[in-house]
Protein backbone atom coordinates (compact mmCIF):
# COMPACT_ATOMS: atom_id res chain seq x y z
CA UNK A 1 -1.91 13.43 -0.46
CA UNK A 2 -5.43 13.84 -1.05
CA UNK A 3 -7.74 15.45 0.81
CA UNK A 4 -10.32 12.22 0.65
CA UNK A 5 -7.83 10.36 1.75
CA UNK A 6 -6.82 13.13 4.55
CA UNK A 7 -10.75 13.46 5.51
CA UNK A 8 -10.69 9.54 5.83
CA UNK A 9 -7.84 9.75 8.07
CA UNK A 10 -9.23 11.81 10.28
CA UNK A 11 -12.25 10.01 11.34
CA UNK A 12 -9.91 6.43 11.21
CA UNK A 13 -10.13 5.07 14.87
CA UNK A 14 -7.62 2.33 15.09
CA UNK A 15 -4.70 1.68 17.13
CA UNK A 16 -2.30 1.16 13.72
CA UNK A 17 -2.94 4.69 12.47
CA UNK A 18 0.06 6.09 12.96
CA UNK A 19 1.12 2.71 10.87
CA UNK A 20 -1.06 3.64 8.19
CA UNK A 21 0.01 6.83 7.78
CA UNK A 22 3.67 6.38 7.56
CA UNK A 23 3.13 3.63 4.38
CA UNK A 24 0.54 6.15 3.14
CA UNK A 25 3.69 8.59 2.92
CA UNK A 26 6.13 5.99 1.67
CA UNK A 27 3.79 4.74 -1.10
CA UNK A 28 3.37 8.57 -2.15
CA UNK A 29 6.75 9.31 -2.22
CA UNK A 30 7.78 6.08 -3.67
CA UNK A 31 6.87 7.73 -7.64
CA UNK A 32 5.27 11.38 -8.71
CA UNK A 33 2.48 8.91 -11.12
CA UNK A 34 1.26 7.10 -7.83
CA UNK A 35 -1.92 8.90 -6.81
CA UNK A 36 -4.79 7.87 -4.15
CA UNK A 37 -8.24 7.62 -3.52
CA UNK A 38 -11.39 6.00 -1.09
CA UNK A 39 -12.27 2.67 -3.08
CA UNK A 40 -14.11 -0.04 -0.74
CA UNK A 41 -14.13 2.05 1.90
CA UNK A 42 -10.41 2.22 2.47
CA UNK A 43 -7.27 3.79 1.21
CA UNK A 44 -6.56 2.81 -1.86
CA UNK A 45 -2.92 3.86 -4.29
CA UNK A 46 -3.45 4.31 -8.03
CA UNK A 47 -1.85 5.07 -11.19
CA UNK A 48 -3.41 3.57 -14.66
CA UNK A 49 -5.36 0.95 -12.33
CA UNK A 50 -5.58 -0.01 -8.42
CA UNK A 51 -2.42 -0.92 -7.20
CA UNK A 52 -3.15 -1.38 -3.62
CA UNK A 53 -5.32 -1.16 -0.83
CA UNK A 54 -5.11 -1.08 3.10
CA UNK A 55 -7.04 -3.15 5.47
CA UNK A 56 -8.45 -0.84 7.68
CA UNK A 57 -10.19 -3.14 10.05
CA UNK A 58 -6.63 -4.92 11.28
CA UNK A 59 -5.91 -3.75 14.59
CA UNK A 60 -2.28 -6.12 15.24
CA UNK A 61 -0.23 -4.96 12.27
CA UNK A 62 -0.61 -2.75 9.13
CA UNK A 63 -2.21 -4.39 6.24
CA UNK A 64 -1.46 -3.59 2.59
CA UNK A 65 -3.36 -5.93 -0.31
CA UNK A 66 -1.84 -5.78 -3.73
CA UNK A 67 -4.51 -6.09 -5.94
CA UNK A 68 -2.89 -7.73 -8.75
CA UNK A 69 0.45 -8.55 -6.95
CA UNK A 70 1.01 -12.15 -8.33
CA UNK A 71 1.94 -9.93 -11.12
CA UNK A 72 5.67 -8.73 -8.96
CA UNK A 73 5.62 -11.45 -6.77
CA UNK A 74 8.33 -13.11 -8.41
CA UNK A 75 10.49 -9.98 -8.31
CA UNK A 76 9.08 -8.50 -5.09
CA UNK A 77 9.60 -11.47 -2.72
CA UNK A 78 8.13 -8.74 0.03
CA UNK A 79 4.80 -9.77 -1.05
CA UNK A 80 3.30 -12.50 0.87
CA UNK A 81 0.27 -15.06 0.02
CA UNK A 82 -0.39 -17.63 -3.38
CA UNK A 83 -3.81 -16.72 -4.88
CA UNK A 84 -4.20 -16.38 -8.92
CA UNK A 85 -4.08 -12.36 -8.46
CA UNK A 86 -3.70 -10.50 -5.09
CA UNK A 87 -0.78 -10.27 -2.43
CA UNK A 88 -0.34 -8.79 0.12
CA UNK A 89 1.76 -7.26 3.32
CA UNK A 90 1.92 -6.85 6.61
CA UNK A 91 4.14 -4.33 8.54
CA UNK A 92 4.14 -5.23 11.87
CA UNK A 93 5.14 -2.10 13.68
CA UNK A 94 7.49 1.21 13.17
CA UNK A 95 11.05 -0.77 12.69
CA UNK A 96 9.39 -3.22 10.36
CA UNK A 97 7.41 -0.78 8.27
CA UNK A 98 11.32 1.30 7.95
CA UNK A 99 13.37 -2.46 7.39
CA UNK A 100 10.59 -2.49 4.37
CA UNK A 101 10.51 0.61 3.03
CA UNK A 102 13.06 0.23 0.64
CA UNK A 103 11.44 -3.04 -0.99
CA UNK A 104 7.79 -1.34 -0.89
CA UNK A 105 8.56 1.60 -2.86
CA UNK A 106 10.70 -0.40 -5.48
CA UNK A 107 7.14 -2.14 -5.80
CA UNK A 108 5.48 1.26 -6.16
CA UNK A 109 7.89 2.16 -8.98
CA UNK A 110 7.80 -1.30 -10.53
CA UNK A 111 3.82 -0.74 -10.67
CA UNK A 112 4.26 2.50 -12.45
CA UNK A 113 7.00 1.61 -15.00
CA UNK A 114 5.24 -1.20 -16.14
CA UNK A 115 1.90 0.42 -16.26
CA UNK A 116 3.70 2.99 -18.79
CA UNK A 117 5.48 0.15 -20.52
């Protein structure tokens, strides 16, 4: 974890922080390459490029945006929404962000293998 990203969380006011954090940690522990940063003013995961980026202003549910996710969609069904490039999801509380844990860091690793391939 980075301490950006740990200064950011600090001053983050918002009733899905606790949210945030725990799909911060999964993300992080999802693959040793998978790094992250403060890009538009938000969380953001990286490794050779942006993979994703939270939502900080939703207040109902966690919000993760994929930035090229059309990319895994196919193979990652846990990504939601049909533009040309982004995806995205949505974790609605503790038991939903733990039922997806599983598919979200295959993602992560998915990201990273095919970055390196």
């Amino acid at each position: 974890m980075s301490a950006e990203v740990d200064a950011w969380m600090d001053a983050y006011d918002n009733p899905q922080k606790d949210g945030v954090q725990q799909v911060r940690a999964l993300i992080l522990a999802a693959d040793p390459r998978m790094g992250e940063c403060i890009k538009w003013k938000a969380p953001t995961f990286t490794y050779k490029g942006n993979l994703a980026s939270f939502f900080p202003r939703a207040k109902k549910h966690v919000s993760l945006m994929f930035h090229s996710g059309a990319r895994f969609a196919e193979q990652h069904p846990i990504l939601e929404g049909e533009g040309a490039t982004a995806r995205s999801i949505k974790f609605l509380d503790a038991d939903d962000i733990a039922a997806k844990a599983p598919a979200l860091q295959a993602l992560v690793r998915a990201w990273c293998e095919a970055k390196d391939a």
